[in-house]
C-alpha atoms as a PDB file:
ATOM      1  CA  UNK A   1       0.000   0.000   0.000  1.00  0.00           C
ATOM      2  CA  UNK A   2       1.295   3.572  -1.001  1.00  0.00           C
ATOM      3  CA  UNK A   3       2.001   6.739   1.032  1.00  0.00           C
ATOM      4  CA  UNK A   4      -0.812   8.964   1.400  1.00  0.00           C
ATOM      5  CA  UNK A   5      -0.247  11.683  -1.598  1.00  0.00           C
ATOM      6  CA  UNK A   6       1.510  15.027  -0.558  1.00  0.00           C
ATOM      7  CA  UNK A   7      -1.293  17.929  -0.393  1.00  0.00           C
ATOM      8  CA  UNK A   8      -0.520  20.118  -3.138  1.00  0.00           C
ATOM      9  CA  UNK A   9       1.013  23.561  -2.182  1.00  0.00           C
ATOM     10  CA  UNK A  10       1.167  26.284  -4.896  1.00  0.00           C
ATOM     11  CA  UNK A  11       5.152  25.777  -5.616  1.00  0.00           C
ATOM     12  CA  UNK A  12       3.995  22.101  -5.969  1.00  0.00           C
ATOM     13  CA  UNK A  13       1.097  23.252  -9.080  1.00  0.00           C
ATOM     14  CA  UNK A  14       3.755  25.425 -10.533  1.00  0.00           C
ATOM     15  CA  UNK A  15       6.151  22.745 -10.703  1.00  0.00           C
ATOM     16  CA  UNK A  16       3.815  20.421 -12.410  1.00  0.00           C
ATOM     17  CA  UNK A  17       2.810  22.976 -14.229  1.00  0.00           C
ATOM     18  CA  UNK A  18       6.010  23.924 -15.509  1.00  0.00           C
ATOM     19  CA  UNK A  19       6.461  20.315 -16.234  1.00  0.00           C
ATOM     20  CA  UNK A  20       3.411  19.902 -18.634  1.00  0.00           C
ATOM     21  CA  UNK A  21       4.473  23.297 -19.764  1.00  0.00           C
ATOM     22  CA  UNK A  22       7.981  21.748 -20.917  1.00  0.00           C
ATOM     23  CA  UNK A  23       6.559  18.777 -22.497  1.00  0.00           C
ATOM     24  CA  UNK A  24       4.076  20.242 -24.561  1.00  0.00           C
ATOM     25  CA  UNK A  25       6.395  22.465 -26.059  1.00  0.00           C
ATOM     26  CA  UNK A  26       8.441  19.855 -26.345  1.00  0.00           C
ATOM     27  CA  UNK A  27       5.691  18.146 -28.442  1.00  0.00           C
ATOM     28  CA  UNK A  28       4.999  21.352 -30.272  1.00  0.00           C
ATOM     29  CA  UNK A  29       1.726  22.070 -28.786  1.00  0.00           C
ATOM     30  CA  UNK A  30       0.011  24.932 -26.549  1.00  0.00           C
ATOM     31  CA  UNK A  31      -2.624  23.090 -24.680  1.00  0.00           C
ATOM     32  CA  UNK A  32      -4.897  25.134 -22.628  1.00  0.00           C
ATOM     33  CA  UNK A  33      -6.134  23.835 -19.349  1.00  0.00           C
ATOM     34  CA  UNK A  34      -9.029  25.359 -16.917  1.00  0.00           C
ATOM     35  CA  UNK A  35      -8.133  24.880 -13.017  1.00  0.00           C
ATOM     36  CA  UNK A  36     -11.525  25.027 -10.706  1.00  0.00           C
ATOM     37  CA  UNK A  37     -12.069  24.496  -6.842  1.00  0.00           C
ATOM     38  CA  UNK A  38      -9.285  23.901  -4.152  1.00  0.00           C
ATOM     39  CA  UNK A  39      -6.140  24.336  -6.992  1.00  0.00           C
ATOM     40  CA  UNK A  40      -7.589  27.288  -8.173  1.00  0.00           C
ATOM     41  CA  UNK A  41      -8.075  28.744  -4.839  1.00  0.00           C
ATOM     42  CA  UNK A  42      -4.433  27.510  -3.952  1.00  0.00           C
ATOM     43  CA  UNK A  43      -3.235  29.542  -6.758  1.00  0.00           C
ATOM     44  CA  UNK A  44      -4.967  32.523  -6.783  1.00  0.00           C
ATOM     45  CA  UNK A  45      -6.291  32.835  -2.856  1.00  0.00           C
ATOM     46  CA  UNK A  46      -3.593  33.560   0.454  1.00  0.00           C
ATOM     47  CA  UNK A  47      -5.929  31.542   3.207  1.00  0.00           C
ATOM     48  CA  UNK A  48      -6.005  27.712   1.402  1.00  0.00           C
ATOM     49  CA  UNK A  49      -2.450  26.329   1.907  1.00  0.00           C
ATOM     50  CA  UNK A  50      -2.803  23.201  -0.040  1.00  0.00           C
ATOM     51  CA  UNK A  51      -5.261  20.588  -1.965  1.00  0.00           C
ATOM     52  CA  UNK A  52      -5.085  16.796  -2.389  1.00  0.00           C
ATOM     53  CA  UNK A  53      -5.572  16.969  -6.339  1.00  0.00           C
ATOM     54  CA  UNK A  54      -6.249  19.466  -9.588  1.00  0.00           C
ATOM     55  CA  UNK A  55      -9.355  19.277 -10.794  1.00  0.00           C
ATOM     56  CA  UNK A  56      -8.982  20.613 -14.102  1.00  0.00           C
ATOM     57  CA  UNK A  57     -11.060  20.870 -17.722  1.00  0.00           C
ATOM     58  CA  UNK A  58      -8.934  20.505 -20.961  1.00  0.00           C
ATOM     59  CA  UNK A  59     -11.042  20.384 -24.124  1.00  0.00           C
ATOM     60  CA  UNK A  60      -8.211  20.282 -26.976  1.00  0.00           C
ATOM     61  CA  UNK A  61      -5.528  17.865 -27.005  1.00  0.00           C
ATOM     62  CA  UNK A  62      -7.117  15.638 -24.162  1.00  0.00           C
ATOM     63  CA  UNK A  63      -4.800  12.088 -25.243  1.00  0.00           C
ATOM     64  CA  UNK A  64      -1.850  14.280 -24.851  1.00  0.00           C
ATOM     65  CA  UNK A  65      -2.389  16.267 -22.143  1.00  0.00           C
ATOM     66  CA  UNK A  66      -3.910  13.132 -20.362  1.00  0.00           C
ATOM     67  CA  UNK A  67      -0.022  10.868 -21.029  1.00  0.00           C
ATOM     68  CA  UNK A  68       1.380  14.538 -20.267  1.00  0.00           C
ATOM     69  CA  UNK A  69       0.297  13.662 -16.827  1.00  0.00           C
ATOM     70  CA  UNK A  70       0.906  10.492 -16.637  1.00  0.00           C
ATOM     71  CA  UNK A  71       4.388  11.172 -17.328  1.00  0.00           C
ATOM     72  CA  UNK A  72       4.347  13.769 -14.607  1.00  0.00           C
ATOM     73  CA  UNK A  73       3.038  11.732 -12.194  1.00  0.00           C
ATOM     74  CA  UNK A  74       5.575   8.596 -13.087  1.00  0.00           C
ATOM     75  CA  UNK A  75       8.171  11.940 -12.346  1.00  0.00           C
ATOM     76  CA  UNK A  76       6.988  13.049  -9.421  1.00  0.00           C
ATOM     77  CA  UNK A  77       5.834   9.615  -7.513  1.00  0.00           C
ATOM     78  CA  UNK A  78       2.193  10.956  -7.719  1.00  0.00           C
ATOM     79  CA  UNK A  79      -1.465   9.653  -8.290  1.00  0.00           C
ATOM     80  CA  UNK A  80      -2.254   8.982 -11.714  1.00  0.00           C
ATOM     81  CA  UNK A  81      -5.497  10.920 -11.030  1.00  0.00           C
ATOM     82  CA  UNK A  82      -3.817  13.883  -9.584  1.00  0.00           C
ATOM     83  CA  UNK A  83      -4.532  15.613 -12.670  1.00  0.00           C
ATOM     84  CA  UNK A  84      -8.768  14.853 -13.221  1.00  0.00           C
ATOM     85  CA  UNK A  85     -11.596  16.147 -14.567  1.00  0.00           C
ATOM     86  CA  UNK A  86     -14.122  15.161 -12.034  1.00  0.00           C
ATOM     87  CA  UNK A  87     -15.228  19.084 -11.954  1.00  0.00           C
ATOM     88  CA  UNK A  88     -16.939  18.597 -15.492  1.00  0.00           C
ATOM     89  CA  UNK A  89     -20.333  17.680 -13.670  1.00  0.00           C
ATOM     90  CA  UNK A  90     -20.190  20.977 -11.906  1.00  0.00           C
ATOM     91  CA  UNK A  91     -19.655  23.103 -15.218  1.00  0.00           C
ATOM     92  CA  UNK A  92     -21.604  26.030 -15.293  1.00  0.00           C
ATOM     93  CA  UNK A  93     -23.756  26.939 -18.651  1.00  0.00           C
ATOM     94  CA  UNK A  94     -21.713  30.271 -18.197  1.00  0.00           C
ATOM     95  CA  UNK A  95     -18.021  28.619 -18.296  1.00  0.00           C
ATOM     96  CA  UNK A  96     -16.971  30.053 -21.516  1.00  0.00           C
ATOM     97  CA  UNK A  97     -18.300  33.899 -20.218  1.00  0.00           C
ATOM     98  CA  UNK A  98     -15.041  36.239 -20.526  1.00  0.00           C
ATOM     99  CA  UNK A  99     -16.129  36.445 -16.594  1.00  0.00           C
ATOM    100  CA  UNK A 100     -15.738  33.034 -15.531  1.00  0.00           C
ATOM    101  CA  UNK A 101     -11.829  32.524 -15.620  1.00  0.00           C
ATOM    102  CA  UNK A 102      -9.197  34.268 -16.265  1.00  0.00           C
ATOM    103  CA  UNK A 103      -5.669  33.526 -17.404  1.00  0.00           C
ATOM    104  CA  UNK A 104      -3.304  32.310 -14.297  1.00  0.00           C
ATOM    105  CA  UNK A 105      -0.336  32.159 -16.617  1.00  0.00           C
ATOM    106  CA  UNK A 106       1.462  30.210 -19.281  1.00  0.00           C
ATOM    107  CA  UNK A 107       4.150  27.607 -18.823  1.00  0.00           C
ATOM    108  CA  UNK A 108       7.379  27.124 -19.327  1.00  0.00           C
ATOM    109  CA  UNK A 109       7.140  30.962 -19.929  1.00  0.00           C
ATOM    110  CA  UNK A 110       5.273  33.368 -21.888  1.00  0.00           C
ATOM    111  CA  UNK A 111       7.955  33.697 -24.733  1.00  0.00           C
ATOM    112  CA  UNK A 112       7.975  29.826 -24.952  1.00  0.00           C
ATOM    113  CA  UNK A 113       4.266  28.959 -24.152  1.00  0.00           C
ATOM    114  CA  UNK A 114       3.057  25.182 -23.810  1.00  0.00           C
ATOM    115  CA  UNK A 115       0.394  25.530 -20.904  1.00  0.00           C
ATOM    116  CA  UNK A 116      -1.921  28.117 -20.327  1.00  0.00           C
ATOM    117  CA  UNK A 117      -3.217  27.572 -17.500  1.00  0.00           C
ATOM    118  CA  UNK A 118      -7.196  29.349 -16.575  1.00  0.00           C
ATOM    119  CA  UNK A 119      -8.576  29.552 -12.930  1.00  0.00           C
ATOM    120  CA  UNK A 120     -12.087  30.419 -12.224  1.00  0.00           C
ATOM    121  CA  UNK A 121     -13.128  33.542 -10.928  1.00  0.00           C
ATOM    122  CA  UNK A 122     -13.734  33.839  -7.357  1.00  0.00           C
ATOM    123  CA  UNK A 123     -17.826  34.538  -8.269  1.00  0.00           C
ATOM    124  CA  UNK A 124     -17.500  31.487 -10.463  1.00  0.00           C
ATOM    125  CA  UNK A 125     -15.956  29.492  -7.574  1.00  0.00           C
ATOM    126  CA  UNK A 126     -18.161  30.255  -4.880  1.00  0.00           C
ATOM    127  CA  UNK A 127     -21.225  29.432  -7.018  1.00  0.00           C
ATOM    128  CA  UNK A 128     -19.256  26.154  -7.357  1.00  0.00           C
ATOM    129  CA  UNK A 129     -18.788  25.543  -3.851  1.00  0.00           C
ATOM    130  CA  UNK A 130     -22.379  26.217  -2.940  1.00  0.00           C
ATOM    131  CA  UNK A 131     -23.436  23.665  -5.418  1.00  0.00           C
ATOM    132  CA  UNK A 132     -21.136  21.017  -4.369  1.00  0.00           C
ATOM    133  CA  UNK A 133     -21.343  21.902  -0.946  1.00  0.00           C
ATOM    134  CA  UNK A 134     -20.831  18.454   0.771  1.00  0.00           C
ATOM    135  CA  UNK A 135     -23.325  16.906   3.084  1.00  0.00           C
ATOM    136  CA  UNK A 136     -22.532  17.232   7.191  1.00  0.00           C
ATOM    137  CA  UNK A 137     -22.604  19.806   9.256  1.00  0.00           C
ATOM    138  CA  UNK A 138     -20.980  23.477   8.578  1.00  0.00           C
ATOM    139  CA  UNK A 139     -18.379  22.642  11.081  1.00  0.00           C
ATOM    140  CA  UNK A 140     -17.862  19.509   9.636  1.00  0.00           C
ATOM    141  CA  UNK A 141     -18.019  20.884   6.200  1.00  0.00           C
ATOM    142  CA  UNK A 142     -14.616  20.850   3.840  1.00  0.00           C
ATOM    143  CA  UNK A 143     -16.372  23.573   1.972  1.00  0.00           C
ATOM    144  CA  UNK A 144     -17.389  26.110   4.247  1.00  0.00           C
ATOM    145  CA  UNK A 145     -14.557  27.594   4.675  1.00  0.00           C
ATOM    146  CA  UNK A 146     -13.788  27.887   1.107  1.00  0.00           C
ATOM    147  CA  UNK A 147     -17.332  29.282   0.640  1.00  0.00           C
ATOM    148  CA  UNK A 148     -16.737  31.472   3.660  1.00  0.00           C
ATOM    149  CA  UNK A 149     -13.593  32.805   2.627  1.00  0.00           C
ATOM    150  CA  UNK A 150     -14.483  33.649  -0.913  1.00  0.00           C
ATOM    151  CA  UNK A 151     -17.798  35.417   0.469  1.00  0.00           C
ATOM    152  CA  UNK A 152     -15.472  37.574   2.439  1.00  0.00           C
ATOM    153  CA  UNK A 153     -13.247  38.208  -0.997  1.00  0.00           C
ATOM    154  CA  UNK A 154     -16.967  39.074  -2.957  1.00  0.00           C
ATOM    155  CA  UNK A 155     -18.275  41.259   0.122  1.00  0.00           C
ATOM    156  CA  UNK A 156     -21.579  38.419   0.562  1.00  0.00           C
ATOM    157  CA  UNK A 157     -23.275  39.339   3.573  1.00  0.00           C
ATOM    158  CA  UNK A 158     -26.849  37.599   2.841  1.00  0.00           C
ATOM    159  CA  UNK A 159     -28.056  34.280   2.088  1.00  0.00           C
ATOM    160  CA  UNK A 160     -29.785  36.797  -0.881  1.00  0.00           C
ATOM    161  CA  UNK A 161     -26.366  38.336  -1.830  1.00  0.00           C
ATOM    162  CA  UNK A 162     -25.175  34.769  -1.797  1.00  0.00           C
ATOM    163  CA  UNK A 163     -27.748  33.291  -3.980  1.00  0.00           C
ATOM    164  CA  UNK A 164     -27.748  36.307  -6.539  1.00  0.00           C
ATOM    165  CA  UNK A 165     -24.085  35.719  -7.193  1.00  0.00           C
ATOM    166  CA  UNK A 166     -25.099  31.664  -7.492  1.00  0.00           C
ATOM    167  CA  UNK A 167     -28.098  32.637  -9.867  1.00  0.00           C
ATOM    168  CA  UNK A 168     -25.398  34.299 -12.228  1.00  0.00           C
ATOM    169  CA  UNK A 169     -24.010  30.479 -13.013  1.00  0.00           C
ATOM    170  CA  UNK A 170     -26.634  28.075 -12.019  1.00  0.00           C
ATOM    171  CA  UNK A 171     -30.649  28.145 -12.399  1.00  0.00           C
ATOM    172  CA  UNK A 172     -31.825  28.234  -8.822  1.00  0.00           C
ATOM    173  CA  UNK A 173     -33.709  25.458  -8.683  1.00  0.00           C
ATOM    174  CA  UNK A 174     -31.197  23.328  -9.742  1.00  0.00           C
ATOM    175  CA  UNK A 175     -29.521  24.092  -5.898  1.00  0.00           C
ATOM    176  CA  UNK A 176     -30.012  21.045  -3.570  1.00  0.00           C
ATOM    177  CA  UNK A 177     -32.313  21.678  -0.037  1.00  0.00           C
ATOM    178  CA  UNK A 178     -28.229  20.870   1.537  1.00  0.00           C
ATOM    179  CA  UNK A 179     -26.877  24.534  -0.316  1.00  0.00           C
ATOM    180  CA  UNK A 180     -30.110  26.648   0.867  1.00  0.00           C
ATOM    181  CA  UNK A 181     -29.621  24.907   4.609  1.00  0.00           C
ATOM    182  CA  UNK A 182     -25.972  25.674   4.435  1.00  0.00           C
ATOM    183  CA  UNK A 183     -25.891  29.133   3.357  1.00  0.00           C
ATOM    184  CA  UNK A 184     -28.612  29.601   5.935  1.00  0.00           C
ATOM    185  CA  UNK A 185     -26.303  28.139   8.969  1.00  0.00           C
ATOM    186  CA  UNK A 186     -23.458  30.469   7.179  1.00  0.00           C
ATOM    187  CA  UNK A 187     -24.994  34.011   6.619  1.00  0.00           C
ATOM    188  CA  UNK A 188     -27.419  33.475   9.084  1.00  0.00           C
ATOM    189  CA  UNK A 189     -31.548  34.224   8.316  1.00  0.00           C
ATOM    190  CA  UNK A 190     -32.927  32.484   5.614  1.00  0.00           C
ATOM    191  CA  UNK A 191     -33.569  32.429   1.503  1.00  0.00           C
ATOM    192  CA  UNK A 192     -36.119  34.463   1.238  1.00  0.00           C
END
């Protein structure tokens, strides 16, 4: 039986980064990958130190960028799932808006590009979390403080503020009882 995997740090998703970076130019290619929940908060976000994988949406070049890393993780000793796509099921309608992501940066470098690599925007994120928000209690919950921290980042005060910003990505109604119940024990007062 293996080691548990390290948590990814943000020097840790650079380095892979850089690494997919190097072999797609390498292979003559500029793949372009979009980075959502706990790695894109890593990146982007001072409070979340680390995350246990990169969930991540690549639409072009999947077969290379999938034995891209594969060859990463042979590198590195890691998962061969640290790289997934699990996220696609929590794709917004609105994930190709200019508003939804926005460029992180492009590896090796910007004069040699091979990865560019997206992250969702915080509103994007939190409406995200909210959806996904996992069953258990709020101080049980590995997503409340994600969802908390971001509301600080977006000024969300409300359970109202907090669905308006959802409603931007996701119908309403397509919320789980678990979300409304949540943001209800987190903002306090309820959805109108």
């Amino acid at each position: 039986m293996s080691a548990a995997p390290k948590p990814f740090d943000r020097d840790t998703l650079e380095q892979a980064f850089q690494r997919l970076g190097e072999l797609a130019v390498a292979a003559q290619k500029i793949v372009e990958i979009s980075v959502y929940g706990g790695s894109a908060l890593v990146l982007t976000m001072n409070y979340r130190a680390s995350t246990h994988d990169v969930d991540a949406v690549f639409e072009r070049d999947r077969a290379f960028v999938r034995q891209a890393a594969e060859t990463v993780s042979e590198e590195f000793g890691w998962p061969q799932d640290w790289l997934n796509d699990g996220v696609k099921g929590f794709l917004s309608g609105h994930d190709a808006d200019a508003t939804a992501k926005a460029l992180f940066r492009t590896f090796p470098s910007e004069d040699h590009p091979g990865l560019r690599v997206f992250v969702a925007s915080p509103s994007y994120l939190f409406a995200m979390k909210c959806l996904a928000m996992r069953v258990g209690g709020v101080d049980e919950n590995p997503d409340v403080e994600d969802i908390r921290q971001l509301a600080h980042v977006l000024s969300i005060k409300s359970v109202e503020q907090a669905l308006q910003i959802v409603s931007r990505y996701y119908p309403l109604q397509r919320l789980p009882p678990k979300t409304h119940f949540g943001l209800e024990e987190i903002f306090g007062g309820s959805a109108g």
